[in-house]
Protein backbone atom coordinates (compact mmCIF):
# COMPACT_ATOMS: atom_id res chain seq x y z
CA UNK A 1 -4.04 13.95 89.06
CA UNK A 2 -2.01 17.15 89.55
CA UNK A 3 -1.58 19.46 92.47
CA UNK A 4 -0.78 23.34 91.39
CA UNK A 5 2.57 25.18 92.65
CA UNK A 6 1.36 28.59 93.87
CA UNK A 7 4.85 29.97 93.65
CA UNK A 8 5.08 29.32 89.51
CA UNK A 9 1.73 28.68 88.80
CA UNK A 10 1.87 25.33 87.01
CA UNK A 11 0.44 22.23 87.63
CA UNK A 12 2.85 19.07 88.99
CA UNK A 13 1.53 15.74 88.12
CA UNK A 14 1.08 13.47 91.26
CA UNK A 15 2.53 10.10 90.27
CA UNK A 16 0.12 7.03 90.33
CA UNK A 17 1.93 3.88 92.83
CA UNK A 18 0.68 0.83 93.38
CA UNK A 19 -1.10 -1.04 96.71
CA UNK A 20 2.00 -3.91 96.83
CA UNK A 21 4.36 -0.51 96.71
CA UNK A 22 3.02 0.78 100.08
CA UNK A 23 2.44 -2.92 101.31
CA UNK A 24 -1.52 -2.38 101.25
CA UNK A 25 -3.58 -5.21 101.28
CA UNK A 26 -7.01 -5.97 99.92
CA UNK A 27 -8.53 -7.43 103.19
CA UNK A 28 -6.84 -5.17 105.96
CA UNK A 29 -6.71 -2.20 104.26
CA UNK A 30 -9.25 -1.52 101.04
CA UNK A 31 -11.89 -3.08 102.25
CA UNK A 32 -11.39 -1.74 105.61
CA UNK A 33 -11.12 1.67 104.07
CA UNK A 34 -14.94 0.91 102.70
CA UNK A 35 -16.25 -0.59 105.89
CA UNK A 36 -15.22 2.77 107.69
CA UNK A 37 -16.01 5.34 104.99
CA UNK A 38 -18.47 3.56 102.02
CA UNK A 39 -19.09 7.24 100.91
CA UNK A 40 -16.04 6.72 98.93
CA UNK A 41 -17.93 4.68 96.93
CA UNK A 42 -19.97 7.80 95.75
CA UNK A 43 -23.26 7.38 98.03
CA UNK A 44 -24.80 6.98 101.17
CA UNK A 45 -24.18 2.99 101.97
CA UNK A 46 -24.80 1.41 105.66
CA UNK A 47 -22.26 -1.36 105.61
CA UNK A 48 -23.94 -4.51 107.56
CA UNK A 49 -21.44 -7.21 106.65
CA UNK A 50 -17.77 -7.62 105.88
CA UNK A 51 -16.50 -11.36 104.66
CA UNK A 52 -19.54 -12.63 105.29
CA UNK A 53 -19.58 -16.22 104.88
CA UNK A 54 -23.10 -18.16 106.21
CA UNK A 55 -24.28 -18.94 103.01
CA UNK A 56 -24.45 -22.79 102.41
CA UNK A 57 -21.70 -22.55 100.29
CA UNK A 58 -18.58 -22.19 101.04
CA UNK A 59 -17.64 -18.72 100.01
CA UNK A 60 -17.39 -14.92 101.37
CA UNK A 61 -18.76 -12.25 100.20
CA UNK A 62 -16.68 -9.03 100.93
CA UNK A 63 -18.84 -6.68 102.20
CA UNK A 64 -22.57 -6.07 102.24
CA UNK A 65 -24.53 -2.52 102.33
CA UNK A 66 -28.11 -1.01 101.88
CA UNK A 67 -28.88 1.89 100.78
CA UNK A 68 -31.14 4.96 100.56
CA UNK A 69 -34.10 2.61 98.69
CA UNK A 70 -33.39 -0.69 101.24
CA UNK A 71 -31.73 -2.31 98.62
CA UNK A 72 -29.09 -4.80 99.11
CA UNK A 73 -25.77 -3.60 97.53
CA UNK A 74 -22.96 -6.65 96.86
CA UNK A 75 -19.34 -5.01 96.89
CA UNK A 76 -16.72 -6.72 95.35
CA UNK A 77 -13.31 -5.47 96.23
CA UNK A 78 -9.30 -6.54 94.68
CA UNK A 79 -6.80 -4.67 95.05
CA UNK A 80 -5.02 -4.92 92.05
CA UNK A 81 -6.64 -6.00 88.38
CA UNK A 82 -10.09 -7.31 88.55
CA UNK A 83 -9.17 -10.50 86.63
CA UNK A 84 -11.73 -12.10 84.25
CA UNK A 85 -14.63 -13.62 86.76
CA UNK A 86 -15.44 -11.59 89.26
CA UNK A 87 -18.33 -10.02 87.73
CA UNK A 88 -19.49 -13.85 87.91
CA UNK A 89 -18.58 -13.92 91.65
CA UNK A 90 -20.24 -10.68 92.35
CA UNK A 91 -23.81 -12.25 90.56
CA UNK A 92 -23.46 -15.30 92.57
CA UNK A 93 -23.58 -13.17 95.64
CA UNK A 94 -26.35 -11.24 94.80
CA UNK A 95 -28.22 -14.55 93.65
CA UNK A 96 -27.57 -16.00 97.15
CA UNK A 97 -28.88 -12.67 98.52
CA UNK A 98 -31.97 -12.73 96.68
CA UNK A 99 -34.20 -15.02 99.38
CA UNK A 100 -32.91 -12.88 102.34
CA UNK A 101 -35.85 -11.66 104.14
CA UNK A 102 -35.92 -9.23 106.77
CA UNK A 103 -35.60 -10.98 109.74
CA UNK A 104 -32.48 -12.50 108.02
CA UNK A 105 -30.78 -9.42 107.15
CA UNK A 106 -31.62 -7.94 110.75
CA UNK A 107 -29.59 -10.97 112.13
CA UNK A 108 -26.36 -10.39 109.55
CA UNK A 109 -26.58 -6.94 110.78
CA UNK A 110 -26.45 -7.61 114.22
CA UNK A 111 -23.82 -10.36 114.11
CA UNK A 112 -21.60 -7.14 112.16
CA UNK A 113 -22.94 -4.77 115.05
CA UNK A 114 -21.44 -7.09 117.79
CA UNK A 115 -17.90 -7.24 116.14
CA UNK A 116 -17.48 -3.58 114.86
CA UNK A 117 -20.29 -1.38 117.02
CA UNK A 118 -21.61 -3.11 119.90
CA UNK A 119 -23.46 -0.36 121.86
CA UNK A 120 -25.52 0.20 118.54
CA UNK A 121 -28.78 -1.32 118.34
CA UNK A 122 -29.41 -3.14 114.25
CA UNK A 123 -32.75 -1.77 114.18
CA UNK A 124 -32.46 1.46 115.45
CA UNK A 125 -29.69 1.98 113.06
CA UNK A 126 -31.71 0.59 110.47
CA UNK A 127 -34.62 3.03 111.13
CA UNK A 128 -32.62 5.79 111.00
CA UNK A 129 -30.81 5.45 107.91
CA UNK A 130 -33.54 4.42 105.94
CA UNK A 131 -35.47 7.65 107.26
CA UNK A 132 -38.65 5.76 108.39
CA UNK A 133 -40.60 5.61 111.46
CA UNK A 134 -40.93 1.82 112.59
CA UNK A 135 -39.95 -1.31 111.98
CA UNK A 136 -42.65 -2.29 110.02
CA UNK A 137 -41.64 0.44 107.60
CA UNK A 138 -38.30 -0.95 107.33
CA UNK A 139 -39.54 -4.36 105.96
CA UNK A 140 -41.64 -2.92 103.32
CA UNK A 141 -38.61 -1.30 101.53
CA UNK A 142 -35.79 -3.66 102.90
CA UNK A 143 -34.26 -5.79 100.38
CA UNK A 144 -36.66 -5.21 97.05
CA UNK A 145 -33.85 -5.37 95.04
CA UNK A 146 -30.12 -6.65 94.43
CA UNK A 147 -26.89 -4.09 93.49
CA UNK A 148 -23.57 -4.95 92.93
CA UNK A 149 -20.59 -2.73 93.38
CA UNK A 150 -17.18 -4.13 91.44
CA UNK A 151 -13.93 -1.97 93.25
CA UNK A 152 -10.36 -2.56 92.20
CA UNK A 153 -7.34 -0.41 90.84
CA UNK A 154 -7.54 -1.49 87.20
CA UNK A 155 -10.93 -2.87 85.95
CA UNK A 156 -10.41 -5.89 83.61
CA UNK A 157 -11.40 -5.05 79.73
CA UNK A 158 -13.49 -8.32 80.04
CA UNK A 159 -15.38 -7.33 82.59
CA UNK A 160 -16.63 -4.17 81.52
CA UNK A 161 -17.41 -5.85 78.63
CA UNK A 162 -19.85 -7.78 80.52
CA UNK A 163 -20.90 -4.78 83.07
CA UNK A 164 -21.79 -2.31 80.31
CA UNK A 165 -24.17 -5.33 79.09
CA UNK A 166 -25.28 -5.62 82.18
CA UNK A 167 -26.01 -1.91 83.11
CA UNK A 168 -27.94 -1.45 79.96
CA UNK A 169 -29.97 -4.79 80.50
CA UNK A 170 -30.82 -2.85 83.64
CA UNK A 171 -29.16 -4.40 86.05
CA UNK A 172 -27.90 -2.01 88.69
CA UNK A 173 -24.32 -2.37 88.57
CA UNK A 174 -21.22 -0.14 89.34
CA UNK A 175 -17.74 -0.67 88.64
CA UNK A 176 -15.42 1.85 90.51
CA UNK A 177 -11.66 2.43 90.39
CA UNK A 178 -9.46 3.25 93.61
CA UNK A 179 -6.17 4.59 93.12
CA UNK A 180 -3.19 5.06 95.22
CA UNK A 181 -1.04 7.74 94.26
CA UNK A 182 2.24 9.24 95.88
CA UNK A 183 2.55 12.81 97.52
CA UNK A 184 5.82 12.70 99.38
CA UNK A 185 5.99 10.69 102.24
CA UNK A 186 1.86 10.52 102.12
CA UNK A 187 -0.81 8.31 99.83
CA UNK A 188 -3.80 9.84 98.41
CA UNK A 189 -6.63 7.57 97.45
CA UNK A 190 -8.68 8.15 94.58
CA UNK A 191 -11.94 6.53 93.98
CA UNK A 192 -13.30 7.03 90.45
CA UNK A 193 -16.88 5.88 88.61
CA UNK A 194 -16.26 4.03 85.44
CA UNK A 195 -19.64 2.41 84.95
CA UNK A 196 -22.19 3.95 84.84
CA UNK A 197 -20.25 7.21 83.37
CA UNK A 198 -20.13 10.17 86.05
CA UNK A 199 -22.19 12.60 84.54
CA UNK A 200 -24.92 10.18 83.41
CA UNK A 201 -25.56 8.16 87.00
CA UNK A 202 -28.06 9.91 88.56
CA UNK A 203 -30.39 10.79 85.79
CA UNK A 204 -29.81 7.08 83.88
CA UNK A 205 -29.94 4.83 86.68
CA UNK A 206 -33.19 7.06 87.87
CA UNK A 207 -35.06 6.34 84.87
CA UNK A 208 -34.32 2.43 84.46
CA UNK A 209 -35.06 1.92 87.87
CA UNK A 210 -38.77 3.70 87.28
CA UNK A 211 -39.15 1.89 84.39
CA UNK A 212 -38.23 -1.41 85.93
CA UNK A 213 -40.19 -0.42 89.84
CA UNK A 214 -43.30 0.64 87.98
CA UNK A 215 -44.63 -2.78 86.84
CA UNK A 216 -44.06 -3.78 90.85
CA UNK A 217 -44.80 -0.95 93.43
CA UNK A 218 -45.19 2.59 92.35
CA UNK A 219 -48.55 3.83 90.06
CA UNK A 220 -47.19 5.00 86.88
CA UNK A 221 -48.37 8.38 87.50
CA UNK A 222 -47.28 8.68 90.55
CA UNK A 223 -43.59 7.39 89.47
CA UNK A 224 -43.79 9.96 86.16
CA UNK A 225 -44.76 12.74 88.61
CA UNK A 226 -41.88 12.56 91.52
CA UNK A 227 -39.22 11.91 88.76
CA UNK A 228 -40.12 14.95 87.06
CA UNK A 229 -40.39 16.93 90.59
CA UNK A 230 -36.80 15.62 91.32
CA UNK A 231 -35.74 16.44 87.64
CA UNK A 232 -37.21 20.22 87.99
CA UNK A 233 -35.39 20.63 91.95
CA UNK A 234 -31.78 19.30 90.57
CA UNK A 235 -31.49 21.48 87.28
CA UNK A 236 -33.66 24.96 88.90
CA UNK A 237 -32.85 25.35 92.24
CA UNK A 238 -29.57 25.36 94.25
CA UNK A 239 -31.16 22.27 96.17
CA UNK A 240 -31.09 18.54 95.31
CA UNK A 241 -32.64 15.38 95.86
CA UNK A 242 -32.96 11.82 93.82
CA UNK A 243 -36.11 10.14 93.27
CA UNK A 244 -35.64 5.96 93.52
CA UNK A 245 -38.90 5.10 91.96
CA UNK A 246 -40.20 2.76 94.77
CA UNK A 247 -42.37 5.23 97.10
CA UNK A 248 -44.93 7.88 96.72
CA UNK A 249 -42.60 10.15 98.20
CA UNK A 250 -38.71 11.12 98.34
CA UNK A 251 -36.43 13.01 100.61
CA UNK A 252 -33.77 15.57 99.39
CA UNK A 253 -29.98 16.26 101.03
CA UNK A 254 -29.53 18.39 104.18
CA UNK A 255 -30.80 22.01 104.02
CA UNK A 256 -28.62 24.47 103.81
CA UNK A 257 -26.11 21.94 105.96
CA UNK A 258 -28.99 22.19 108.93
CA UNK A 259 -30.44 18.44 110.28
CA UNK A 260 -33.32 18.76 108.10
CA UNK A 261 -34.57 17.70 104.85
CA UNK A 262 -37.30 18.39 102.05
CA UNK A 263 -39.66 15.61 101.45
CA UNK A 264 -41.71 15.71 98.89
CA UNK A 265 -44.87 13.55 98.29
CA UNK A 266 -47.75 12.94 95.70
CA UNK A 267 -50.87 11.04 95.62
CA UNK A 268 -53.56 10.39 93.07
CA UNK A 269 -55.97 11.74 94.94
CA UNK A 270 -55.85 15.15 93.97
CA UNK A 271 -53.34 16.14 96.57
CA UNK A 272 -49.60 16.26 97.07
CA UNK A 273 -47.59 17.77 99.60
CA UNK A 274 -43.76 19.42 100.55
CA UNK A 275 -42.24 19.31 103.75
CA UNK A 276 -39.38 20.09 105.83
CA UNK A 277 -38.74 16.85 107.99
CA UNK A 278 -36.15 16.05 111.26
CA UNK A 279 -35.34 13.71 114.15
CA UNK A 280 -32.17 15.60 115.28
CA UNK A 281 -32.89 18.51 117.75
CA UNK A 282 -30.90 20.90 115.55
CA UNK A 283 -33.33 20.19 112.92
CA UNK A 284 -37.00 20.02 115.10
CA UNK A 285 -35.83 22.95 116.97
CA UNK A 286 -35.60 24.92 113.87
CA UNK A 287 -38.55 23.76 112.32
CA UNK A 288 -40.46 24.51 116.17
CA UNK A 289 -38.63 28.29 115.37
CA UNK A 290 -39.93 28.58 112.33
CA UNK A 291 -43.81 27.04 113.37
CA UNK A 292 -44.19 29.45 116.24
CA UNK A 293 -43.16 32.73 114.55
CA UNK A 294 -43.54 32.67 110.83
CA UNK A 295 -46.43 29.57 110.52
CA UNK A 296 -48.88 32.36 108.78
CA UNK A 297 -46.11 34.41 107.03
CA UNK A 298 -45.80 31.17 105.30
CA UNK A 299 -49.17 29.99 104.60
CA UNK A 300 -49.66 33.17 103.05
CA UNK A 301 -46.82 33.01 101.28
CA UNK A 302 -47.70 29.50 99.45
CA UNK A 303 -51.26 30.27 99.73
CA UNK A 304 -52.28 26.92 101.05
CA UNK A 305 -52.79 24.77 104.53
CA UNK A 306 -49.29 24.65 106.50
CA UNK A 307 -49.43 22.54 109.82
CA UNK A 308 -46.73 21.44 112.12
CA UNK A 309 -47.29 17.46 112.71
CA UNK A 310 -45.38 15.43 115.52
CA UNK A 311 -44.46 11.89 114.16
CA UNK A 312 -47.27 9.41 115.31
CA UNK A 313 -45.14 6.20 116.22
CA UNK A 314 -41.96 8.27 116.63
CA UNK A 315 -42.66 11.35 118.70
CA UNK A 316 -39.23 12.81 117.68
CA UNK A 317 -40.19 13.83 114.44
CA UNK A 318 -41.05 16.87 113.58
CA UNK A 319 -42.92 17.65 109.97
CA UNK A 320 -43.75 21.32 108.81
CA UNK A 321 -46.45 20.08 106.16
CA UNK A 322 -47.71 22.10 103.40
CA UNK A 323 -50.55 20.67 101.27
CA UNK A 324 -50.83 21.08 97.74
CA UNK A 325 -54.17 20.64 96.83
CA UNK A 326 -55.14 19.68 93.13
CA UNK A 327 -58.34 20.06 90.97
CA UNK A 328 -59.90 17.06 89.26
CA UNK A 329 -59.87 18.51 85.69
CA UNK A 330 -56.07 20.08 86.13
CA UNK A 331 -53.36 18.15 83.79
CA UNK A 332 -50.61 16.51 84.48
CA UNK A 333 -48.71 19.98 83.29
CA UNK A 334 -50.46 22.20 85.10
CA UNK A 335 -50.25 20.11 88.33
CA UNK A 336 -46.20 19.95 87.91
CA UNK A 337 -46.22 23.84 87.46
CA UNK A 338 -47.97 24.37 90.82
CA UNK A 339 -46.13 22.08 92.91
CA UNK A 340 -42.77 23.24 91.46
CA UNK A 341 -44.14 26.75 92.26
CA UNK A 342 -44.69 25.99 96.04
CA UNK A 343 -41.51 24.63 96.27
CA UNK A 344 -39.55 27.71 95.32
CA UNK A 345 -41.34 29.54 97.63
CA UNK A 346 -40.96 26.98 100.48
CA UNK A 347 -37.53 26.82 99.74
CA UNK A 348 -36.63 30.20 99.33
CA UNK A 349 -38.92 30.84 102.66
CA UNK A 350 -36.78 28.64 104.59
CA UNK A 351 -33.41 30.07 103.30
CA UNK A 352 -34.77 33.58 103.97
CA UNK A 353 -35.40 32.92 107.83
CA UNK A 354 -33.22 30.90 108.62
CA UNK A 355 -29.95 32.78 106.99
């Protein structure tokens, strides 16, 4: 890591410490740092646990999180080398985590929600984060698979030895690096992906987890259909999104740094459709702004059925739907090309009016 000096133009290397330097401890500090902030981990994680220790055995697990697809992620932190068994550790976690159903994981939440958060409610923050509508929703996708997350300064050679196997016997596995290094009198942290490699995560870890989902919940052609959507948005247009390969539908980032998102959906039915989607006010009363005084401006625009829907169990979300409608004979190409299509114009729509 180097930081540049203006006045010469060169770069000064930032020297690497170490945690026991600075008197930074694994359980008061690193994980705490994780707890507070899990983006630093590379992706939107809701912790629920940390040391968690009610399984019948007598062990803790360091923390606990779920992410975007309900799944439960296992995070395995040291603060110094790995050593030789904690990818063992972390796989006995996630074996003990396998049989923990809903209502189970509701509780663990709420016995971290009384310690850390108390005026949040488990479910509500559950709904939310997970970007459905009711509870019922929520125990559909909660906990249909098992991640593990290995975080330490130096990753033992052994282990990712035995992660790398892992990862390509698709099992969904991460092994991160955190690094303290020394700017004056201040530490900088630096978090770094080691497996999967960087460039490769999104895109590899996309198509194994199709491949493994499809034989479970998704319709092959459904599953073939988003991934390719999501494969078109990332590399054509400024906007991005990842497809999980466990719904008929996925939601991009934030718009344009606005509370709302794109959704997009298919079905075999001969119809798919794109939406802008929010439950924060900035975002409905945008997408209100946008229904009252440009709803025909844009149906004419993607030359199909736009409607404005109001959530049915959650009356705080708004939808601006547009419906893509298919033709039995159309391929699989041709059906790709004209929902791609709408979705430039969408999107460029909704930059237009609301820049």
């Amino acid at each position: 890591m180097y930081i540049l000096n203006s006045s010469n133009n060169e770069l000064e290397e930032v020297q690497e410490t170490t945690f026991f330097e600075h008197d930074l401890k694994e359980r008061q500090h690193i994980e705490e740092w994780i707890r507070k902030s899990p983006e630093i981990l590379g992706e939107d994680l809701l912790i629920i646990a940390h040391e968690y220790d009610k399984f019948e055995v007598n062990e803790r697990l360091d923390l606990l999180a779920v992410d975007k697809e309900g799944n439960l992620v296992i995070i395995e932190v040291k603060r110094d080398t790995t050593g030789g068994n904690v990818d063992f550790q972390a796989l006995k976690y996630a074996s003990y985590c396998v049989r923990l159903s809903p209502h189970d994981i509701l509780e663990i939440f709420e016995e971290y929600l009384n310690v850390h958060a108390p005026t949040l409610n488990a479910k509500d923050e559950l709904v939310e984060f997970l970007e459905v509508e009711a509870e019922e929703e929520v125990n559909n996708v909660l906990n249909t698979n098992q991640r593990i997350i290995i975080v330490g300064r130096e990753i033992d050679k052994r282990i990712l030895s035995v992660c790398t196997w892992l990862y390509e016997n698709r099992i969904d596995i991460k092994c991160i690096t955190i690094k303290p290094y020394k700017l004056g009198d201040q530490v900088i942290i630096d978090a770094d992906p080691i497996i999967p490699p960087y460039k490769l995560e999104d895109y590899y870890i996309n198509k194994k987890a199709v491949t493994r989902d499809r034989q479970i919940t998704v319709d092959n052609d459904i599953s073939k259909f988003l991934q390719e959507v999501a494969n078109f948005v990332n590399i054509n247009t400024e906007y991005t999104a990842k497809y999980g390969g466990k719904r008929k539908y996925f939601k991009g980032h934030s718009l344009l740094g606005r509370k709302l998102n794109f959704v997009f959906s298919y079905k075999k039915d001969d119809t798919g459709s794109i939406f802008i989607e929010s439950h924060k006010k900035e975002g409905t009363d945008l997408i209100q702004y946008i229904a009252e005084n440009y709803l025909e401006e844009l149906r004419k625009t993607l030359n199909c059925e736009v409607e404005l829907t109001i959530g049915s169990k959650n009356t705080d979300w708004y939808r601006l739907i547009a419906k893509v409608n298919f033709t039995e004979n159309q391929t699989f190409e041709d059906r790709l090309k004209q929902y791609t299509d709408t979705f430039v114009q969408y999107y460029q729509f909704i930059k237009e009016k609301l820049r």
